[in-house]
PDB file of N, CA and C in Angstrom:
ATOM      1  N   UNK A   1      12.799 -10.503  -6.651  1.00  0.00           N
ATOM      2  CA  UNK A   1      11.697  -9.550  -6.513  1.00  0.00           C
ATOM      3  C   UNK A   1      12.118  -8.415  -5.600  1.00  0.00           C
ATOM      4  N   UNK A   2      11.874  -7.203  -6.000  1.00  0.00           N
ATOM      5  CA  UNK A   2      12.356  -5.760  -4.797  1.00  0.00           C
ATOM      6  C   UNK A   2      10.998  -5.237  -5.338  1.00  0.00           C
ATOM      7  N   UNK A   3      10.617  -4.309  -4.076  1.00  0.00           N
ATOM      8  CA  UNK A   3       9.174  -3.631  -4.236  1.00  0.00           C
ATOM      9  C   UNK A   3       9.950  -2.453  -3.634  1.00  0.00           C
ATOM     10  N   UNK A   4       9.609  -1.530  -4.942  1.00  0.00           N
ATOM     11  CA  UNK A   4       9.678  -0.258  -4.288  1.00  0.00           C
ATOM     12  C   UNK A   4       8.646   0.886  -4.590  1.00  0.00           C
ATOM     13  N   UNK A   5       8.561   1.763  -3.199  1.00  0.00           N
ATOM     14  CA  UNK A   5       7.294   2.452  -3.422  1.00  0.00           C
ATOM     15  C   UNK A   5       7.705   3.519  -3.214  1.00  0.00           C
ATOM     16  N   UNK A   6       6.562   4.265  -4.023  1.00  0.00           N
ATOM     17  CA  UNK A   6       6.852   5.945  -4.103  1.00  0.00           C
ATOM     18  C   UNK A   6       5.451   6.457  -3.888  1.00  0.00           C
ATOM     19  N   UNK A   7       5.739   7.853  -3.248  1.00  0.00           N
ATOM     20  CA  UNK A   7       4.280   8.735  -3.443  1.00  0.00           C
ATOM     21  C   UNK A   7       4.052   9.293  -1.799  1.00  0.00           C
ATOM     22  N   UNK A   8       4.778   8.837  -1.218  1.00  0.00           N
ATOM     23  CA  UNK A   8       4.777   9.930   0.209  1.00  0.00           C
ATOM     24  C   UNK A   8       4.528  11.104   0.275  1.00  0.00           C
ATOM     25  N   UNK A   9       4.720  11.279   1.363  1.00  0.00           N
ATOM     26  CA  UNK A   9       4.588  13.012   1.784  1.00  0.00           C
ATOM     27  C   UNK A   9       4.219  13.847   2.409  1.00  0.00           C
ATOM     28  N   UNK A  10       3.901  15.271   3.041  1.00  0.00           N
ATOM     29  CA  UNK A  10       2.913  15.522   3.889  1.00  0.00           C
ATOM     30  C   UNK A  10       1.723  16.220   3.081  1.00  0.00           C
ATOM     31  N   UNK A  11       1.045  15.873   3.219  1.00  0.00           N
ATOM     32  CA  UNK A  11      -0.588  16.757   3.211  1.00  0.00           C
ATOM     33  C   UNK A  11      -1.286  17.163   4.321  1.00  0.00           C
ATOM     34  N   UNK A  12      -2.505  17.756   4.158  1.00  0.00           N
ATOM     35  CA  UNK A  12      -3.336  18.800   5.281  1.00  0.00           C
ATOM     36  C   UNK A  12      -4.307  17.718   5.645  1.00  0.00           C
ATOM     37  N   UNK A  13      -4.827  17.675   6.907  1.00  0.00           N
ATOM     38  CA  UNK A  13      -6.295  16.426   7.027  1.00  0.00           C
ATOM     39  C   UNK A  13      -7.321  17.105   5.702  1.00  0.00           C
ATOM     40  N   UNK A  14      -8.027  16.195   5.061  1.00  0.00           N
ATOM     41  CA  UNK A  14      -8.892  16.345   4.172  1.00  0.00           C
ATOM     42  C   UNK A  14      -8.155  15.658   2.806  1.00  0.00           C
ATOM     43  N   UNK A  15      -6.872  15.902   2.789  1.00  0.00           N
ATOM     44  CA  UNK A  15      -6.330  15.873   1.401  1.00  0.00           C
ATOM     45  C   UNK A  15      -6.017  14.701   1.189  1.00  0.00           C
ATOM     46  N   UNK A  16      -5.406  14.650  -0.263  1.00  0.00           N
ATOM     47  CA  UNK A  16      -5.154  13.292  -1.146  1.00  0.00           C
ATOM     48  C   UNK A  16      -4.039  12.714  -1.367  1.00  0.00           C
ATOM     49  N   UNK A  17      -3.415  11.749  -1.369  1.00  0.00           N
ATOM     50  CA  UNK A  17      -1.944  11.318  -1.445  1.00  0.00           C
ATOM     51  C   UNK A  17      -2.495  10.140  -2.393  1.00  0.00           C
ATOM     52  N   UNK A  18      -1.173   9.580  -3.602  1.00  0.00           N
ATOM     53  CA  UNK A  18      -1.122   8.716  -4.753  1.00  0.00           C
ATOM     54  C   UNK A  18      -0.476   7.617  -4.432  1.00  0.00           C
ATOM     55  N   UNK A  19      -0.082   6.631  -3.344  1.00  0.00           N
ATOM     56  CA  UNK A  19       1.304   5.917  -3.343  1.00  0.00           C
ATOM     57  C   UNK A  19       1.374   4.713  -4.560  1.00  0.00           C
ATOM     58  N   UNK A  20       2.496   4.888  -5.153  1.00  0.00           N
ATOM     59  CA  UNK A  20       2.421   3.784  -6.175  1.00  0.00           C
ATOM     60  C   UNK A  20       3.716   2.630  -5.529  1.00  0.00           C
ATOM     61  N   UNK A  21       3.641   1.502  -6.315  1.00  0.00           N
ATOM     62  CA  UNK A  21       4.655   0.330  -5.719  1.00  0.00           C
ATOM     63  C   UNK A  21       4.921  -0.425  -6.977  1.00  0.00           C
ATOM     64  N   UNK A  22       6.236  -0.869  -7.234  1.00  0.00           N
ATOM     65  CA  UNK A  22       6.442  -1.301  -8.074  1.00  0.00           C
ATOM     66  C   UNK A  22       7.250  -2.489  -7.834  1.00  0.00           C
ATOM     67  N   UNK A  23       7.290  -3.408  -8.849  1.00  0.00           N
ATOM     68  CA  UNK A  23       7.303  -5.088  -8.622  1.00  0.00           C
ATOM     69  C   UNK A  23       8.445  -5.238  -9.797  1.00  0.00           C
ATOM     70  N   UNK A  24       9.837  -5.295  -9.223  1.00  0.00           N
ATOM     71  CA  UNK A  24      10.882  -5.636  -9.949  1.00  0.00           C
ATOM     72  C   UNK A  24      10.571  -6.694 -11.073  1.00  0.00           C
ATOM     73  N   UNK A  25       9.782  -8.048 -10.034  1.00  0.00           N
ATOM     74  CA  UNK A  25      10.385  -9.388 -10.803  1.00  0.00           C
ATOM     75  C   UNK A  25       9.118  -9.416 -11.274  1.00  0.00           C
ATOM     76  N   UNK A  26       8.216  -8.568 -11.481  1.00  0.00           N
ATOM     77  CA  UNK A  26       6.972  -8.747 -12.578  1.00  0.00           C
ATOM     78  C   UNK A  26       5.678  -8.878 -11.260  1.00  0.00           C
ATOM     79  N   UNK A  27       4.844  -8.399 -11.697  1.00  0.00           N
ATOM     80  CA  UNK A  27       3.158  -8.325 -10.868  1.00  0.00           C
ATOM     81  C   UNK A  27       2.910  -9.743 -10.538  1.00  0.00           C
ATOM     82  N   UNK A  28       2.752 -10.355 -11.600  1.00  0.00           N
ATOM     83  CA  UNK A  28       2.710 -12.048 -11.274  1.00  0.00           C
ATOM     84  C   UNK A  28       3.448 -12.795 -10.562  1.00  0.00           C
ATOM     85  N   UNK A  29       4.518 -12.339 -10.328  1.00  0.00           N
ATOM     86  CA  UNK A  29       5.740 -13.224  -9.250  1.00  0.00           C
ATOM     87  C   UNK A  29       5.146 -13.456  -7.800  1.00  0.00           C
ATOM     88  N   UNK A  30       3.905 -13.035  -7.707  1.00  0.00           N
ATOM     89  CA  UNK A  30       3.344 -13.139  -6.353  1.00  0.00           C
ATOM     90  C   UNK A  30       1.999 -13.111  -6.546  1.00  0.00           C
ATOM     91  N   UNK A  31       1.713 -14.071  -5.277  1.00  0.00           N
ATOM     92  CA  UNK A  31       0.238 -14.203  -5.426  1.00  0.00           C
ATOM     93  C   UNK A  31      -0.627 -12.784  -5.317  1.00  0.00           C
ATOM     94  N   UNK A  32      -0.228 -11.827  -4.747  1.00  0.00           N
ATOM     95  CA  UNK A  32      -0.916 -10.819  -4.508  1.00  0.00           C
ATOM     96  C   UNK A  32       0.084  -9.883  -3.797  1.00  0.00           C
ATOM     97  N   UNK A  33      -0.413  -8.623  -3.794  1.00  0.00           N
ATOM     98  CA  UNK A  33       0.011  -7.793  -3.353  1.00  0.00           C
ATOM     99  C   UNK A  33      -0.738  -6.690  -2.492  1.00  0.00           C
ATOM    100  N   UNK A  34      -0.063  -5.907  -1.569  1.00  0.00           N
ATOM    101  CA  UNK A  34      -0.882  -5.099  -0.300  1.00  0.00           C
ATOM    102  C   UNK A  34      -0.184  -4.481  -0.259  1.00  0.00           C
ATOM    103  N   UNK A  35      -1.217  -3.061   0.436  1.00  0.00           N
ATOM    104  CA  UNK A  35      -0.017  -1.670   1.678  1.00  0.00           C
ATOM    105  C   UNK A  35      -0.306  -2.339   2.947  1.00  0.00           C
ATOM    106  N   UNK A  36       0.536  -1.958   3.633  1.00  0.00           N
ATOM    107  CA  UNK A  36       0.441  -2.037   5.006  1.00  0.00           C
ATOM    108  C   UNK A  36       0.864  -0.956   5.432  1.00  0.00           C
ATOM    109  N   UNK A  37       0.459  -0.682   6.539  1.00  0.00           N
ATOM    110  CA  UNK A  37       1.390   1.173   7.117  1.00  0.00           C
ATOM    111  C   UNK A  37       1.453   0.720   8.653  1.00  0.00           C
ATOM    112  N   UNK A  38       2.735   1.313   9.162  1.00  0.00           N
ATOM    113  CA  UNK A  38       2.443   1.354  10.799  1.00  0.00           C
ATOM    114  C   UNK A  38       3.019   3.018  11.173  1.00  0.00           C
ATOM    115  N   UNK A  39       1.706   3.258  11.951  1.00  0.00           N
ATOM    116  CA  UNK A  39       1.547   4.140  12.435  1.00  0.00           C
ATOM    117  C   UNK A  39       2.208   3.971  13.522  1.00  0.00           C
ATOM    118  N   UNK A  40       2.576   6.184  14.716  1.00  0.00           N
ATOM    119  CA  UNK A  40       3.335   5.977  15.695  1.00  0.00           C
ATOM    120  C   UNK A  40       2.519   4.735  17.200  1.00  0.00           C
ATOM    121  N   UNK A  41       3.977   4.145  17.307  1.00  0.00           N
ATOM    122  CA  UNK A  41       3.178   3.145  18.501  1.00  0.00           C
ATOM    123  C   UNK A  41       2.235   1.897  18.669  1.00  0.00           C
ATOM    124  N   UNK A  42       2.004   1.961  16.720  1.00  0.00           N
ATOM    125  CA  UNK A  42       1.200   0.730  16.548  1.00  0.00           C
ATOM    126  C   UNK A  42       2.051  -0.359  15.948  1.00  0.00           C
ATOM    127  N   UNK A  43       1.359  -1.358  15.680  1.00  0.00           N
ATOM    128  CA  UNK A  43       1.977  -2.608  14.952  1.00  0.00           C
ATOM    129  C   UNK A  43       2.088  -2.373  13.281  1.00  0.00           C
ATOM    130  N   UNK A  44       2.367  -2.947  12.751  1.00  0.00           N
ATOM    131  CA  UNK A  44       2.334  -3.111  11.042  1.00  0.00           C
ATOM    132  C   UNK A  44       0.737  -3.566  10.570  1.00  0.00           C
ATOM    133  N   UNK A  45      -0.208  -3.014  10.080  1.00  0.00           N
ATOM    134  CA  UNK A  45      -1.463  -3.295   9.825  1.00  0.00           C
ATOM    135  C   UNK A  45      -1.578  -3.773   8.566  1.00  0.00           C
ATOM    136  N   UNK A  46      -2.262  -4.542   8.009  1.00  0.00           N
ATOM    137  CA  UNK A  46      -2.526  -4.277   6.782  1.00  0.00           C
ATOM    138  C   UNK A  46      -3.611  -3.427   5.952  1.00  0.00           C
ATOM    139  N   UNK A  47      -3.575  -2.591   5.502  1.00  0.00           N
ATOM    140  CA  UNK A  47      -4.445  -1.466   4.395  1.00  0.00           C
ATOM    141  C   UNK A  47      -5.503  -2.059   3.545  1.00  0.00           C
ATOM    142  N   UNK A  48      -5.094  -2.344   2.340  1.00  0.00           N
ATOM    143  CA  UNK A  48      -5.594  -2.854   2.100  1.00  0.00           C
ATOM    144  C   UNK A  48      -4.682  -3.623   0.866  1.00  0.00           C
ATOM    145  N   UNK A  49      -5.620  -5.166   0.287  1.00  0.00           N
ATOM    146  CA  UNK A  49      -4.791  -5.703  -0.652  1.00  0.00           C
ATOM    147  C   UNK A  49      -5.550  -6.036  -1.757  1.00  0.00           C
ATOM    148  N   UNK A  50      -4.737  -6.716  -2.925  1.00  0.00           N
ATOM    149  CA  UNK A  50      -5.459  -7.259  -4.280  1.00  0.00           C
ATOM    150  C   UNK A  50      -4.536  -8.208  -4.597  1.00  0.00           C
ATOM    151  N   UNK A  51      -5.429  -9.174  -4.949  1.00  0.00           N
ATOM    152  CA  UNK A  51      -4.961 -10.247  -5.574  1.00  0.00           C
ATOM    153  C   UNK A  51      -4.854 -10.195  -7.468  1.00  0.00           C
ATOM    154  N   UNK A  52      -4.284 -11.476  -8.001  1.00  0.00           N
ATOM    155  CA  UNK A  52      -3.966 -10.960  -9.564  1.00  0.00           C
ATOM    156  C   UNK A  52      -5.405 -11.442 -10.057  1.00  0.00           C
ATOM    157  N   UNK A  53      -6.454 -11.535  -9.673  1.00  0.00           N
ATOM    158  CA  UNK A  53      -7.610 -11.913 -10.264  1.00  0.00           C
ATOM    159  C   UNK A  53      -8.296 -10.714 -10.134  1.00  0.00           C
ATOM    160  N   UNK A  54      -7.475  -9.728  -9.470  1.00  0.00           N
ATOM    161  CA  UNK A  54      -8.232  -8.015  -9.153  1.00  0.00           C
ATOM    162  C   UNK A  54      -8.969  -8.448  -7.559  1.00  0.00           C
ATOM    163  N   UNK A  55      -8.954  -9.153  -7.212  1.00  0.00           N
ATOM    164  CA  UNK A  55      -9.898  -8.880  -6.417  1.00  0.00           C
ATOM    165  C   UNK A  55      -8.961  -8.544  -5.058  1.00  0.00           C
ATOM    166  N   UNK A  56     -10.259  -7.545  -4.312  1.00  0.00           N
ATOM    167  CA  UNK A  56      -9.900  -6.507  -3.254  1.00  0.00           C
ATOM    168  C   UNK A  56     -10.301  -6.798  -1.922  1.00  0.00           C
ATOM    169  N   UNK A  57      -9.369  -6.142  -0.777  1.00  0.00           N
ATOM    170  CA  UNK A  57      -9.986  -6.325   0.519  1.00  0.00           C
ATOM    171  C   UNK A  57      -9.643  -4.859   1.355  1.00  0.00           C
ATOM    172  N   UNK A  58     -10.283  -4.386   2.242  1.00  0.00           N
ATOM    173  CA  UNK A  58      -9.642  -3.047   2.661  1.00  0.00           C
ATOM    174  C   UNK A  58      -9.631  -3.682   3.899  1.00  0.00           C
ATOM    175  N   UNK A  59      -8.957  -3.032   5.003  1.00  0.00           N
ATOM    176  CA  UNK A  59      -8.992  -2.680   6.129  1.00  0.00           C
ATOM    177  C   UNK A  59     -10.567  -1.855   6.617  1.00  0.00           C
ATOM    178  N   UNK A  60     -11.423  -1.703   7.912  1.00  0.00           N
ATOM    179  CA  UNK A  60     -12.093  -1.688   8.152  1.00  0.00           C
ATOM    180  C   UNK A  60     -11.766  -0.048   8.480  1.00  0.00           C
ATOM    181  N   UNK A  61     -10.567   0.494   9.030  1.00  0.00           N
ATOM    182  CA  UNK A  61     -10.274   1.586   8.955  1.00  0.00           C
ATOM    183  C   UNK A  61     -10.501   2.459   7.766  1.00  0.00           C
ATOM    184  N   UNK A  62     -10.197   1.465   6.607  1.00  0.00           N
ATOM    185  CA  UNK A  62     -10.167   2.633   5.505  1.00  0.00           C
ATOM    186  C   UNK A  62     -11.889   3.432   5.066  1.00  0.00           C
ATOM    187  N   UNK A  63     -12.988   2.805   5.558  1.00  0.00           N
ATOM    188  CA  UNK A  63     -14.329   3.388   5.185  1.00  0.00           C
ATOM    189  C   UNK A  63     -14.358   4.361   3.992  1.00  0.00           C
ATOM    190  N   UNK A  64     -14.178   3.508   2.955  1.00  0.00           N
ATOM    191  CA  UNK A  64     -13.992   3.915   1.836  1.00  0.00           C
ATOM    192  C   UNK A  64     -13.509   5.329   1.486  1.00  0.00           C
ATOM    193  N   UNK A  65     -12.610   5.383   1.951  1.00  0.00           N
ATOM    194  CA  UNK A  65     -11.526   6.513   1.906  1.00  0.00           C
ATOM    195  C   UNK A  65     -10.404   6.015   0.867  1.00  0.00           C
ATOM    196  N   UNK A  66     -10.036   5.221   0.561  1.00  0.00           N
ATOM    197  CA  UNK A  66      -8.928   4.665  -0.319  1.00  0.00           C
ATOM    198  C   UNK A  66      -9.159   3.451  -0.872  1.00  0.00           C
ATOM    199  N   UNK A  67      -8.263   4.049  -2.120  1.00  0.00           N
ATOM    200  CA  UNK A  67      -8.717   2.440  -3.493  1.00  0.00           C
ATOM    201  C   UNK A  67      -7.135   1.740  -3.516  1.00  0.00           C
ATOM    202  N   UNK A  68      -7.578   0.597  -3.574  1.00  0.00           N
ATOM    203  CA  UNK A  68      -6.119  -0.434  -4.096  1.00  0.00           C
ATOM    204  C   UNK A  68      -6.510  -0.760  -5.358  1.00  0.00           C
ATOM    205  N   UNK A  69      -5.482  -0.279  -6.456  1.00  0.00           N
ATOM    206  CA  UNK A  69      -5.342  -0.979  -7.657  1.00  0.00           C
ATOM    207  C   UNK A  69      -3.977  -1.342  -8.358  1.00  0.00           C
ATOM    208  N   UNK A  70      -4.165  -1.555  -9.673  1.00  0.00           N
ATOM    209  CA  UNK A  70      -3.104  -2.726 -10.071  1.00  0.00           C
ATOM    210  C   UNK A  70      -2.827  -2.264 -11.426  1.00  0.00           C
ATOM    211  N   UNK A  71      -1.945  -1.834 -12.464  1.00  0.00           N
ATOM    212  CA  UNK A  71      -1.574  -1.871 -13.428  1.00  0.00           C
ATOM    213  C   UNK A  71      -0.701  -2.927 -13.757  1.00  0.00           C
ATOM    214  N   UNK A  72      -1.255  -3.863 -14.295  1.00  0.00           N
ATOM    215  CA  UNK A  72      -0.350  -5.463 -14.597  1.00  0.00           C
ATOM    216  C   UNK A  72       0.649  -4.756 -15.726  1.00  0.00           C
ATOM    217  N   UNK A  73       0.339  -3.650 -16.664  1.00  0.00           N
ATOM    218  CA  UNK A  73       1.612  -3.964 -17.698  1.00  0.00           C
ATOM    219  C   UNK A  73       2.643  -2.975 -17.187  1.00  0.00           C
ATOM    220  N   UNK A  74       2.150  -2.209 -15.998  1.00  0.00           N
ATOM    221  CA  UNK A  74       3.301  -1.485 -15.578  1.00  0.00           C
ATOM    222  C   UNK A  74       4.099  -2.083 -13.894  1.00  0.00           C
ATOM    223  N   UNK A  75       3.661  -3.236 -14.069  1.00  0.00           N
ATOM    224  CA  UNK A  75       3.893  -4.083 -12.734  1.00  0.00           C
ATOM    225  C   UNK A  75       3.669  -3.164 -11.316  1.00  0.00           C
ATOM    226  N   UNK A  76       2.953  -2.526 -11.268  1.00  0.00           N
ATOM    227  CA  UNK A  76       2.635  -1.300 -10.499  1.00  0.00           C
ATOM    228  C   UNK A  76       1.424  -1.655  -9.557  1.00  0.00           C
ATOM    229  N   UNK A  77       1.140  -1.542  -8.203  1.00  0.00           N
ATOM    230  CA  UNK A  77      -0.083  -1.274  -7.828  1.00  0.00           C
ATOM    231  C   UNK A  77       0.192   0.233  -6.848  1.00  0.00           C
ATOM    232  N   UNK A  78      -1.132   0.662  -6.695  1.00  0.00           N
ATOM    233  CA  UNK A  78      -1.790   1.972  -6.502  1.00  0.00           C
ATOM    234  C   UNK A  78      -2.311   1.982  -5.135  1.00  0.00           C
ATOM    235  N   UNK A  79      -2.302   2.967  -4.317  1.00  0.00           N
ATOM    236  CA  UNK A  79      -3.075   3.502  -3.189  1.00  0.00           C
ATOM    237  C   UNK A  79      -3.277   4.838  -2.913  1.00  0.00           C
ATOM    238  N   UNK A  80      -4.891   4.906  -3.568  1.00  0.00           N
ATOM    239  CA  UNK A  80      -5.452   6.268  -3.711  1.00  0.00           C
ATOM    240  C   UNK A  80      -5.950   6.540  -2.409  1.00  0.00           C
ATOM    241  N   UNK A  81      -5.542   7.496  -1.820  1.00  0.00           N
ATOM    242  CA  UNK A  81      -5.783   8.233  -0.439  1.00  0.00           C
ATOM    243  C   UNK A  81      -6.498   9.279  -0.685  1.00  0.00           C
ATOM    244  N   UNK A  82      -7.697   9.424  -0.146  1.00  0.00           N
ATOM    245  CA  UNK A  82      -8.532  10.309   0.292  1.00  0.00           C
ATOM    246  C   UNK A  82      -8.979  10.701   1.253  1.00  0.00           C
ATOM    247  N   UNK A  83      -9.233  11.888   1.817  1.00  0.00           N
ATOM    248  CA  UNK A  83     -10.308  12.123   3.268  1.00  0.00           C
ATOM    249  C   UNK A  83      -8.856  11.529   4.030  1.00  0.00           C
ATOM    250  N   UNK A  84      -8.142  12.159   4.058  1.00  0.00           N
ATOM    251  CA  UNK A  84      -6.633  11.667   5.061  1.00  0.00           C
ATOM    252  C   UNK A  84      -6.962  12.435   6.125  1.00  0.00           C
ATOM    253  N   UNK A  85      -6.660  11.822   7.326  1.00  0.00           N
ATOM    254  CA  UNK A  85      -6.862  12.215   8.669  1.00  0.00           C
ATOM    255  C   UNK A  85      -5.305  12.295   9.700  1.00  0.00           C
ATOM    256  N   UNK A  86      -5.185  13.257  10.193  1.00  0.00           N
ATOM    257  CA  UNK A  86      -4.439  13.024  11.252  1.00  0.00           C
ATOM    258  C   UNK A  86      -3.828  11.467  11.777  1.00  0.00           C
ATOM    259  N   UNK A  87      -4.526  10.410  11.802  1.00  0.00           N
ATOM    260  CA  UNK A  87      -4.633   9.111  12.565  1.00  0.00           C
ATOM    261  C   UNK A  87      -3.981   8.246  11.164  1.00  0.00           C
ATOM    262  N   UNK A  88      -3.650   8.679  10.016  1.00  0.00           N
ATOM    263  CA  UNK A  88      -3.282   7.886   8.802  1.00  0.00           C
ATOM    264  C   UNK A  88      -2.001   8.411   8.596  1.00  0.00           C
ATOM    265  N   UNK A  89      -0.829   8.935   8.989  1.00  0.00           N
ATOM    266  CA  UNK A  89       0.243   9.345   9.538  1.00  0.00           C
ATOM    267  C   UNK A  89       1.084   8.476  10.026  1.00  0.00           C
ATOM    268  N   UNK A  90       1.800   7.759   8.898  1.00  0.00           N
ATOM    269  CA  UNK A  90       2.475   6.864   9.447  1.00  0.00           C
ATOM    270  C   UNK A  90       3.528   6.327   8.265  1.00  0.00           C
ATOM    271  N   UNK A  91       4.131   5.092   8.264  1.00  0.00           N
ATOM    272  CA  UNK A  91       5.271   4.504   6.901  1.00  0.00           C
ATOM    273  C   UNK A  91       4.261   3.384   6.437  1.00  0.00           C
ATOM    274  N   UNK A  92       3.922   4.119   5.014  1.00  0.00           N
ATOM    275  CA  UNK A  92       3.737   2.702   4.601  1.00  0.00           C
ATOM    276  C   UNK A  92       4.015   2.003   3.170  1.00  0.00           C
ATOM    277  N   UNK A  93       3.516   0.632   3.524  1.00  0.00           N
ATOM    278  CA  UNK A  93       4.751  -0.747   2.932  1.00  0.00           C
ATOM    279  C   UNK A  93       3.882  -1.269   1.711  1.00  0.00           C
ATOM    280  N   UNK A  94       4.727  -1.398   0.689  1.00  0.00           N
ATOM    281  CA  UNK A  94       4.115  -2.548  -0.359  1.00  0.00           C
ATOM    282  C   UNK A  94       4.551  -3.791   0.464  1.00  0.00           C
ATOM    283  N   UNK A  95       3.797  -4.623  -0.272  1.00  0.00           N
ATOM    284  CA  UNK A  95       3.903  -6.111   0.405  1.00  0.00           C
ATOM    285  C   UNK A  95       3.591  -6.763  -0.835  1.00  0.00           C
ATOM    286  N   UNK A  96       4.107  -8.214  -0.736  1.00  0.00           N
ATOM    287  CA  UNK A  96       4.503  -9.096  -1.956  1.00  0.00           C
ATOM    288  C   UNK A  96       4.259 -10.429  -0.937  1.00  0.00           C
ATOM    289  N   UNK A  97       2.841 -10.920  -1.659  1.00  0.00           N
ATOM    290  CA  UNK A  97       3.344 -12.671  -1.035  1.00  0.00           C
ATOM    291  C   UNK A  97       4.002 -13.428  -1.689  1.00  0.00           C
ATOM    292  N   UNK A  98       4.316 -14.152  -1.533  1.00  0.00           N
ATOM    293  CA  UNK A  98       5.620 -15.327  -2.333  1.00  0.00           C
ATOM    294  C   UNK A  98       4.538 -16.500  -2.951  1.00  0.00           C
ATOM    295  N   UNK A  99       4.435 -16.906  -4.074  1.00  0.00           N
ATOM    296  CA  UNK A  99       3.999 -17.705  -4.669  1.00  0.00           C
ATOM    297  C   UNK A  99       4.206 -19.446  -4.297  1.00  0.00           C
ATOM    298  N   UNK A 100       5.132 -19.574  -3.934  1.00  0.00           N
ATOM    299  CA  UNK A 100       5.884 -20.900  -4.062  1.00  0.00           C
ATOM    300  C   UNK A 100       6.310 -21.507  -2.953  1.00  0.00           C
ATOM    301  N   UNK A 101       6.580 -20.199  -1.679  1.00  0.00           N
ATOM    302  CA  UNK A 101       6.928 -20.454  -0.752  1.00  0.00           C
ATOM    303  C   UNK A 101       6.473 -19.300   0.277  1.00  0.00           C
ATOM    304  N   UNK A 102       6.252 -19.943   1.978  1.00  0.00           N
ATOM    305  CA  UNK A 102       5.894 -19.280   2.660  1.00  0.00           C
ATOM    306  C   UNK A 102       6.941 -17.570   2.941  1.00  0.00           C
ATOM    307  N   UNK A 103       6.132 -16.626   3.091  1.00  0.00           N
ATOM    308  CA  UNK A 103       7.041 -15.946   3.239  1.00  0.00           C
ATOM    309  C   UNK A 103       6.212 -14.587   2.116  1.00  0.00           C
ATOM    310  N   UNK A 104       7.034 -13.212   2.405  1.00  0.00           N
ATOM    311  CA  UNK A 104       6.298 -12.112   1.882  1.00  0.00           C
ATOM    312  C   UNK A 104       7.672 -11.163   1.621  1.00  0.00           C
ATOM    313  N   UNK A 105       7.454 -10.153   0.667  1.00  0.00           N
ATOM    314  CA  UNK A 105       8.808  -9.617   0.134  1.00  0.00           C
ATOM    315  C   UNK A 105       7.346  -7.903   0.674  1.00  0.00           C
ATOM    316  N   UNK A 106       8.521  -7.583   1.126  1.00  0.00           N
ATOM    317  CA  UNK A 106       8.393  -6.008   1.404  1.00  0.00           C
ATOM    318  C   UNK A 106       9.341  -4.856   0.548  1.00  0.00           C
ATOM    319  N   UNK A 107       8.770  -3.486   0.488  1.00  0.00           N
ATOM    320  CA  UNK A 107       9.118  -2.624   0.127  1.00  0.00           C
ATOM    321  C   UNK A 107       9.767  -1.831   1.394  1.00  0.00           C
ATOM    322  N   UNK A 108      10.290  -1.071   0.742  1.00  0.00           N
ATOM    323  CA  UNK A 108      11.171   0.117   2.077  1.00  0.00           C
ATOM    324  C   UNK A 108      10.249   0.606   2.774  1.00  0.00           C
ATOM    325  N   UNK A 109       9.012   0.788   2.618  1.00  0.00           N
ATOM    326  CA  UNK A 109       8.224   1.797   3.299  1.00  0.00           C
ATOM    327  C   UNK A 109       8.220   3.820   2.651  1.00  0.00           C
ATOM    328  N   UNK A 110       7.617   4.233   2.969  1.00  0.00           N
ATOM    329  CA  UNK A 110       7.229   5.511   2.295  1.00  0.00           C
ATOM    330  C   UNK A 110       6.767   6.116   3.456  1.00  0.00           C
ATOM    331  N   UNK A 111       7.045   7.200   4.171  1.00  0.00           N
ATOM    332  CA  UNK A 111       6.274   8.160   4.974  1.00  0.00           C
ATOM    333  C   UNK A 111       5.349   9.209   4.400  1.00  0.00           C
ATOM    334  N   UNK A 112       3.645   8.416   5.574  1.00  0.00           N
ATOM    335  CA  UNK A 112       2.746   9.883   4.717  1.00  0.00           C
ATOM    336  C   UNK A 112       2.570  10.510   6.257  1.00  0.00           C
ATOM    337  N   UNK A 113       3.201  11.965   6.219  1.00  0.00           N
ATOM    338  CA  UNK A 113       2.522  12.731   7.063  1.00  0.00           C
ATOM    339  C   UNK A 113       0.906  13.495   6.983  1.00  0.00           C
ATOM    340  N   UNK A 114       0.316  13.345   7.551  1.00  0.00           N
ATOM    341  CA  UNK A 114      -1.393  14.248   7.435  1.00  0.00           C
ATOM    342  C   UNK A 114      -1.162  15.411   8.917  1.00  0.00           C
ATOM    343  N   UNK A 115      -1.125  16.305   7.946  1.00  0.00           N
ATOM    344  CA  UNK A 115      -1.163  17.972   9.697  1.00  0.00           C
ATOM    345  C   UNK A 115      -2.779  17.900   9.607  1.00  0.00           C
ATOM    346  N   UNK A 116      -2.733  18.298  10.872  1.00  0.00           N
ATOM    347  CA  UNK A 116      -4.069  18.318  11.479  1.00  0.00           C
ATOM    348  C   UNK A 116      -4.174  19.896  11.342  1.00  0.00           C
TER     349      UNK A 116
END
């Protein structure tokens, strides 16, 4: 399994960023999948995630500012960014839990800058 994500970049506070992530060894190879981002000086958070039954969880930060979704036939999931703020400026990670065994497969990370 390799997760790699695309869709970085900088935008203006207000604006929209697409990050997509993609799942080498197939969408199903894991129980679920998440972003996580760490911002400057913070820890690795988690964003928000979805499991393969679709179902969703956000971060309490995100106040419905951003959607997690899932294209199963393109082994792909999605993080629609909206209402980006200054404070959402940071690298962030697909994440892959491991099905079978403890343990989580990460992506490289993606930098989103937001100018204030």
């Amino acid at each position: 399994v390799q997760l790699q994500a695309f869709g970085g970049g900088l935008v203006q506070a207000g604006g929209s960023l697409m990050l997509s992530c993609v799942n080498s060894g197939g969408i199903f190879s894991v129980n679920a999948m998440a972003w996580y981002r760490q911002t400057p000086g913070n820890e690795r958070e988690l964003v928000a995630r979805i499991d393969n039954s679709g179902r969703v969880n956000y971060a309490s930060f995100v106040k419905g500012r951003f959607t997690i979704s899932r294209d199963n036939a393109k082994n792909t999931i999605f993080l629609a960014m909206d209402s980006l703020n200054f404070e959402d400026t940071g690298v962030y990670y697909c994440n892959g839990e491991k099905r079978k065994l403890p343990g989580e497969y990460w992506g490289q990370g993606t930098q989103v800058t937001v100018s204030s």
